[in-house]
Protein backbone atom coordinates (compact mmCIF):
# COMPACT_ATOMS: atom_id res chain seq x y z
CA UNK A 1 0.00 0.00 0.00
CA UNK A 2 1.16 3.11 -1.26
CA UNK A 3 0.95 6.31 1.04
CA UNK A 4 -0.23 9.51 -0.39
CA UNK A 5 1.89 12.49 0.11
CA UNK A 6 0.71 16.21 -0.63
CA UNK A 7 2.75 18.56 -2.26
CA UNK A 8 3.04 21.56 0.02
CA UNK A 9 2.04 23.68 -3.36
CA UNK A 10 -1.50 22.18 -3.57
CA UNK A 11 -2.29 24.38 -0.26
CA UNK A 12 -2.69 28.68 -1.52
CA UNK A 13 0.61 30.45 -0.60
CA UNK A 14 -1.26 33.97 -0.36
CA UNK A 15 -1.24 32.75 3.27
CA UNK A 16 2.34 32.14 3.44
CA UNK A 17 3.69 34.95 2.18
CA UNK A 18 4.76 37.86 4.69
CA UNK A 19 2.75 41.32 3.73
CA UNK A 20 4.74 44.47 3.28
CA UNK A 21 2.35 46.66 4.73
CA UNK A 22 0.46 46.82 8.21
CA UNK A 23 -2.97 45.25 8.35
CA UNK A 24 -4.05 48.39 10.49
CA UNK A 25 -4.88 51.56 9.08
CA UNK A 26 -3.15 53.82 11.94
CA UNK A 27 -4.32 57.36 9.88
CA UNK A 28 -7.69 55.52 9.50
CA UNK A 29 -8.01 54.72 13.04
CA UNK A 30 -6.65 58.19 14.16
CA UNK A 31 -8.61 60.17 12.48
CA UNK A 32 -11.80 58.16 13.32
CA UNK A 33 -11.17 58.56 17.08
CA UNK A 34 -10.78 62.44 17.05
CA UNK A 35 -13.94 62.27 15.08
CA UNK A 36 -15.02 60.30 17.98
CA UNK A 37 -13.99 62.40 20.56
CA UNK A 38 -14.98 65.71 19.08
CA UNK A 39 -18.36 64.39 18.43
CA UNK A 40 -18.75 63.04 22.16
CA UNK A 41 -17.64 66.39 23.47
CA UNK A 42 -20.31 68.21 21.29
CA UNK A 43 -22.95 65.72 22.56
CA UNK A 44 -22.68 66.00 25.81
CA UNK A 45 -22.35 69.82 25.97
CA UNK A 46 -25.67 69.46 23.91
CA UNK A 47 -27.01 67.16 26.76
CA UNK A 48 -25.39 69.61 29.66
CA UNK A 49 -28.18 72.49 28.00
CA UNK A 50 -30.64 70.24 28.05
CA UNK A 51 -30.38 69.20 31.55
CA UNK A 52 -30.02 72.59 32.82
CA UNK A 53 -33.32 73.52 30.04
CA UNK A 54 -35.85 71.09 32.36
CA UNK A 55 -34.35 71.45 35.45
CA UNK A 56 -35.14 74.34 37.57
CA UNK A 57 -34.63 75.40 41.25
CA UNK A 58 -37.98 76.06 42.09
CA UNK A 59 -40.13 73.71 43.60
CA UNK A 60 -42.27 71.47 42.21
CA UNK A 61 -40.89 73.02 38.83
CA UNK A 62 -39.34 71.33 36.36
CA UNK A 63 -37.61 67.80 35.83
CA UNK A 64 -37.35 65.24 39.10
CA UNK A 65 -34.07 64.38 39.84
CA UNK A 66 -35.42 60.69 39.10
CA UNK A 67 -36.45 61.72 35.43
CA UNK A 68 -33.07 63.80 34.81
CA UNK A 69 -31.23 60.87 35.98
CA UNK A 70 -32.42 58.40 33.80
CA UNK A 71 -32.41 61.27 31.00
CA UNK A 72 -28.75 61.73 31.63
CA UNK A 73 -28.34 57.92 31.24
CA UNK A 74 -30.22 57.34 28.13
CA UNK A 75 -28.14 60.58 26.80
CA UNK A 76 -24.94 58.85 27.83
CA UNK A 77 -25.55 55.44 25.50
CA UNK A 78 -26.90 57.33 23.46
CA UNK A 79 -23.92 59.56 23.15
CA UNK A 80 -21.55 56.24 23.12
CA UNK A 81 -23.74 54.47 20.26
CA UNK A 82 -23.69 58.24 18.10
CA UNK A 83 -20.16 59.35 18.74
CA UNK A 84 -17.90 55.95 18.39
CA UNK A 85 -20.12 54.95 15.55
CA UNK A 86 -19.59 57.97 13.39
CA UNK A 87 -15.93 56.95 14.59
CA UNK A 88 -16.02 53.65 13.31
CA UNK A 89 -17.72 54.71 10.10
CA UNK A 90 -15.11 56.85 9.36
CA UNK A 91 -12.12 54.81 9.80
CA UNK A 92 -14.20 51.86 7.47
CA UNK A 93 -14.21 54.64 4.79
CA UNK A 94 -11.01 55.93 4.62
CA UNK A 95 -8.62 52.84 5.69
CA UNK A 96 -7.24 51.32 2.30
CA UNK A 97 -8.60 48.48 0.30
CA UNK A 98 -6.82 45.36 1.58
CA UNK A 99 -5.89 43.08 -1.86
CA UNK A 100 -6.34 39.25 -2.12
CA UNK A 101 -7.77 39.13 1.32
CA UNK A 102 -10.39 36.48 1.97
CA UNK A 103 -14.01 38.64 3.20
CA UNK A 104 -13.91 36.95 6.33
CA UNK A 105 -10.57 38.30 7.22
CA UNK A 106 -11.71 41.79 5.90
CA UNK A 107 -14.54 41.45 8.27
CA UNK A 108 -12.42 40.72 10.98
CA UNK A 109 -10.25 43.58 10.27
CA UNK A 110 -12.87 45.98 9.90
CA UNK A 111 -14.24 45.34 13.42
CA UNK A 112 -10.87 45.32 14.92
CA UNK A 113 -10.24 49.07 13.30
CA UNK A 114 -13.70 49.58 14.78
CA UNK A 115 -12.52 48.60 17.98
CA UNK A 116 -9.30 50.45 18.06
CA UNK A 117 -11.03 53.51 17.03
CA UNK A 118 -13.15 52.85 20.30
CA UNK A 119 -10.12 52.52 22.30
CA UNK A 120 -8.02 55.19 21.07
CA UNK A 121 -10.88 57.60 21.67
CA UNK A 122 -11.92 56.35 25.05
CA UNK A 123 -7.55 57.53 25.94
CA UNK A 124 -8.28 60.49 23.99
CA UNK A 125 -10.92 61.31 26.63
CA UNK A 126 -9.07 60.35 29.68
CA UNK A 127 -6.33 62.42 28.67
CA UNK A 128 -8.90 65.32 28.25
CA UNK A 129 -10.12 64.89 31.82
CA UNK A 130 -6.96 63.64 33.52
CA UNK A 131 -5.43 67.83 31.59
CA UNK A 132 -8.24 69.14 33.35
CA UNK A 133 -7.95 67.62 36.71
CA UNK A 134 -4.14 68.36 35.96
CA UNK A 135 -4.72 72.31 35.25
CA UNK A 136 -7.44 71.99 38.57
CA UNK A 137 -4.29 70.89 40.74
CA UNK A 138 -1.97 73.32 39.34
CA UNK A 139 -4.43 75.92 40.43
CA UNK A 140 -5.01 74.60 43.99
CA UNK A 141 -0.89 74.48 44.40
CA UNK A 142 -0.69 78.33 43.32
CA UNK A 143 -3.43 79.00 46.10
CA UNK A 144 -1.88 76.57 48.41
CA UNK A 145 1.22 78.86 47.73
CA UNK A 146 -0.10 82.18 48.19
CA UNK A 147 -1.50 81.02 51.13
CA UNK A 148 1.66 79.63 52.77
CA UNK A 149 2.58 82.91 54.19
CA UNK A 150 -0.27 83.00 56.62
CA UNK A 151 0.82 79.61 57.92
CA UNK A 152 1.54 80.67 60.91
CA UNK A 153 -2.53 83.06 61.58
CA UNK A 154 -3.89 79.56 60.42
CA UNK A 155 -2.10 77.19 62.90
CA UNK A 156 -3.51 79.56 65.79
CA UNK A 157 -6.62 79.31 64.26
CA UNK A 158 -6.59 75.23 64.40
CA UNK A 159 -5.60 75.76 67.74
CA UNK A 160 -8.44 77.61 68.58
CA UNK A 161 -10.67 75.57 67.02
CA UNK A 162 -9.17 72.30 68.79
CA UNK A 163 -9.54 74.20 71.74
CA UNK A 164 -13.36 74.69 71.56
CA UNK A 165 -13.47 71.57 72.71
CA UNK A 166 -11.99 71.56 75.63
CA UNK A 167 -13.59 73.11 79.01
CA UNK A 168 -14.20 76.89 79.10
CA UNK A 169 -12.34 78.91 81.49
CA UNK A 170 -15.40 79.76 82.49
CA UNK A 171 -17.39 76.54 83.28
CA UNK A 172 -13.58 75.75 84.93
CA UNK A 173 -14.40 78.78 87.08
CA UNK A 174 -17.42 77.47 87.85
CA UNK A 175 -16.51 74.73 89.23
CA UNK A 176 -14.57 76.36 92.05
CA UNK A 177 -17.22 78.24 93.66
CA UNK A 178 -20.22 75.33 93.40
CA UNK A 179 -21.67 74.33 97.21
CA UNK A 180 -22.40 71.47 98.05
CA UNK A 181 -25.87 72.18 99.90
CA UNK A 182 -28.98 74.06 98.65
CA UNK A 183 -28.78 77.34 99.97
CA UNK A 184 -31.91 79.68 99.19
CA UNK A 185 -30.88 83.04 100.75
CA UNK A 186 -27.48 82.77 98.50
CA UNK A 187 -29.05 81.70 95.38
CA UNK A 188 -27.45 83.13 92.18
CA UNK A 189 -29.63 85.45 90.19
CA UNK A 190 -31.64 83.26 87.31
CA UNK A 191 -29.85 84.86 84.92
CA UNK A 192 -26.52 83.85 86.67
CA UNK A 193 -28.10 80.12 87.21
CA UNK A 194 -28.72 79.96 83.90
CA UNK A 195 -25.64 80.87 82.30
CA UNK A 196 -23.89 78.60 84.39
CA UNK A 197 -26.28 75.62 83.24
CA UNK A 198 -25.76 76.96 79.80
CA UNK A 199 -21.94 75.97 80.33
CA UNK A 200 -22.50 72.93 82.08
CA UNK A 201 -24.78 71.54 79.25
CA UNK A 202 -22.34 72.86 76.37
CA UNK A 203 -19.15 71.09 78.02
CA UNK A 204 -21.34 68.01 78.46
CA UNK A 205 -22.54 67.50 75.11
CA UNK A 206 -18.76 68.28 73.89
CA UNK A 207 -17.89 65.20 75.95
CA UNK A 208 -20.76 63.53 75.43
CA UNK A 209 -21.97 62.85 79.00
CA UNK A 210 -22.58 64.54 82.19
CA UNK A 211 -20.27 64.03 84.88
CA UNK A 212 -21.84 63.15 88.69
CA UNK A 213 -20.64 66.27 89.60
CA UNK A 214 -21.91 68.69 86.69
CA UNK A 215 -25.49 66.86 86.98
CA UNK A 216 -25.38 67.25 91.42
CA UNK A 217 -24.76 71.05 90.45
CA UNK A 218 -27.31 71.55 87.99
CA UNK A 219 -29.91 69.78 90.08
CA UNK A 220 -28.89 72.29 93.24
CA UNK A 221 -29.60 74.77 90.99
CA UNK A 222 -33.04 73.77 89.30
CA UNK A 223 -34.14 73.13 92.30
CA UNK A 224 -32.85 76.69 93.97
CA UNK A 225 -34.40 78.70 90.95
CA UNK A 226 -37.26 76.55 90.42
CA UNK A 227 -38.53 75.45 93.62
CA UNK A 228 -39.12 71.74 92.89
CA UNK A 229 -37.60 68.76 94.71
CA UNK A 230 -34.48 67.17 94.17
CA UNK A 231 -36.04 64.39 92.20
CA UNK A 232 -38.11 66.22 89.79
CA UNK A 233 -35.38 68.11 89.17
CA UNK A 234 -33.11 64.47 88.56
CA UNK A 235 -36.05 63.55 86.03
CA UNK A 236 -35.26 66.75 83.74
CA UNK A 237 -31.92 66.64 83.66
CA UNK A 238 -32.48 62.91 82.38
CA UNK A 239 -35.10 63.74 79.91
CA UNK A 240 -32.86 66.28 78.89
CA UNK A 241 -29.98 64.08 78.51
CA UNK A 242 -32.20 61.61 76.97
CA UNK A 243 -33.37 63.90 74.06
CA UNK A 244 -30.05 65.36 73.29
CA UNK A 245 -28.76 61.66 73.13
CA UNK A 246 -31.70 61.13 70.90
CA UNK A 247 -31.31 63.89 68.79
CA UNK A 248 -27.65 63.02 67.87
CA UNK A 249 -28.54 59.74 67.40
CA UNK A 250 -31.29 60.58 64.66
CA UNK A 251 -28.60 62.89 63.20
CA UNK A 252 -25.56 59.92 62.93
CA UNK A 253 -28.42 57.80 61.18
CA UNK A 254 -29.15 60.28 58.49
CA UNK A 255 -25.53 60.74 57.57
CA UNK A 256 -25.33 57.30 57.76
CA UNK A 257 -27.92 56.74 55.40
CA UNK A 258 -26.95 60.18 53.01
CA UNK A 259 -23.77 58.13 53.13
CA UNK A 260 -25.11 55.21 51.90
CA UNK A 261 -27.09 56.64 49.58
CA UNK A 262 -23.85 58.51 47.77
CA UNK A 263 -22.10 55.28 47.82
CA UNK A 264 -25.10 53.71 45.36
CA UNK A 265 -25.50 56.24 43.67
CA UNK A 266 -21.63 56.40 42.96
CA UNK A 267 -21.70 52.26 42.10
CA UNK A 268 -24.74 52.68 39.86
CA UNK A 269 -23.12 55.83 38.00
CA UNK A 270 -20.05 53.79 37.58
CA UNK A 271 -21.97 50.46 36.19
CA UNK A 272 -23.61 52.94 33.50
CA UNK A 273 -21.04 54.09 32.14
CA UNK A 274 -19.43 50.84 31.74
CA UNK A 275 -22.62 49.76 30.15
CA UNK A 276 -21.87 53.03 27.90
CA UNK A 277 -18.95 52.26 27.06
CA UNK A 278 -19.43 48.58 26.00
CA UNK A 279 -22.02 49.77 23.83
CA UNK A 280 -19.51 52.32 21.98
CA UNK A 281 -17.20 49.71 21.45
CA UNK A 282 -19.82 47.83 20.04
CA UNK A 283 -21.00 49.99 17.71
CA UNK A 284 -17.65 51.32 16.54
CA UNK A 285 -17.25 47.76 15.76
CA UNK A 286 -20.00 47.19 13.72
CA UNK A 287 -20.11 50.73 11.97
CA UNK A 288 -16.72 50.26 10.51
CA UNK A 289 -17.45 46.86 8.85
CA UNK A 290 -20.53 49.13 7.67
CA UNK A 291 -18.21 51.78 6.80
CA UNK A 292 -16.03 49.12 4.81
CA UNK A 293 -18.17 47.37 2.48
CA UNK A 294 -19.45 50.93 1.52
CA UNK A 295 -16.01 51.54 0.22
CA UNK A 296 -15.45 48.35 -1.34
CA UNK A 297 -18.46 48.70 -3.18
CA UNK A 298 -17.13 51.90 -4.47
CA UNK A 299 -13.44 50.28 -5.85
């Protein structure tokens, strides 16, 4: 039995054969992406008007923020799908007519020019943004500069502002002239009784409790200026406590939950645009095998 042996010449050689000249068109691909870009800038200035057009400050005027959000998304795919298609387009029409190629191969070619256009034009963009944040810095460090001469007014002013929270000098004063026994004849004057309190409850809430001491001396004096016993005046300086503790609670739990509601708001803004952007690179890709076949057609 005889074995068969091919000639390596019955298989095509196009194949074989090393091409002279790149199977990307770089001025194709170039010049699509600035068309890109430009046409992405223009867009969303054009959607920047029309968000401020049906928004308004007034209320119950205008847009909600729920309808100019999902505007604003729409706008941004919308955007993507215009911009990096017109991209794509362009870089199918202008990149040269590859010879002898087989169509899938052109096909393949045309949606990885697409592609690139997409890419180059998404670094286009971040190089646009990361100038600006660049130029933004630039500006803060000549500020920062101007300002480092009054250094030295600022530091006292961080010191007086750490300060604040220490104990006045004059709830310390206080403190050395309190008696330990209800005294009628010597009570302070109900404005003085109330100042004092005044400090008491402002040092307190600093620290975030009342001391034994501070809450002995404010019940002596509630119950100087006010007549009551010693226990009624015990049950409003706890209800008093009690709301305060109450009230800063309620606050911590809605910047808790503003907080929480930035940080989804932040992950859904983020998922969008990558949504966006996967739908720019998709029709780039498709709009310069579009753009392609037009200008085979016309060869």
């Amino acid at each position: 039995m005889s074995s068969t042996t091919t000639h390596p010449a019955a298989y095509p050689t196009r194949g074989n054969v090393e091409s002279a000249v790149s199977a990307v068109s770089w001025g194709a691909v170039i010049g699509g992406a600035f068309v890109a870009a430009a046409l992405s800038l223009a867009l969303l200035a054009a959607g920047t008007a029309l968000g401020f057009a049906t928004s308004s400050p007034w209320r119950d005027s205008g847009a909600s923020a729920t309808t100019i959000g999902v505007g604003a998304i729409v706008w941004l795919i919308i955007v993507q799908i215009a911009s990096a298609g017109m991209g794509g387009y362009v870089a199918g029409r202008l990149r040269t007519k590859w010879v002898d190629v087989h169509a899938g191969e052109v096909y393949f070619r045309d949606t990885a020019h697409g592609l690139l256009v997409w890419a180059v034009g998404a670094v286009i963009g971040a190089l646009l943004i990361s100038s600006a944040a660049t130029s933004f810095i630039g500006g803060a460090a000549k500020l920062a500069g101007g300002a480092a001469a009054g250094v030295g007014g600022a530091a006292v002013t961080a010191v007086g502002a750490a300060a604040q929270n220490a104990p006045s000098a004059d709830y310390l004063t206080d403190t050395l002239f309190r008696r330990d026994t209800q005294d009628a004849a010597n009570a302070p004057s109900m404005a003085d009784a109330r100042a004092e309190v005044g400090r008491i409850l402002t040092t307190s809430l600093a620290n975030g409790e009342m001391t034994a001491e501070d809450k002995a001396q404010v019940t002596r004096i509630i119950a100087q200026q006010t007549g009551v016993d010693q226990a009624t005046a015990e049950k409003r300086i706890n209800d008093l406590t009690e709301k305060a503790k109450a009230t800063a609670a309620q606050a911590k739990q809605k910047a808790q939950e503003a907080a929480d509601a930035a940080r989804k708001a932040a992950a859904a803004a983020a998922l969008w645009i990558f949504v966006s952007l996967l739908v720019g690179a998709l029709s780039a890709s498709y709009l310069a095998t579009v753009g392609g076949r037009a200008r085979d057609r016309m060869n």
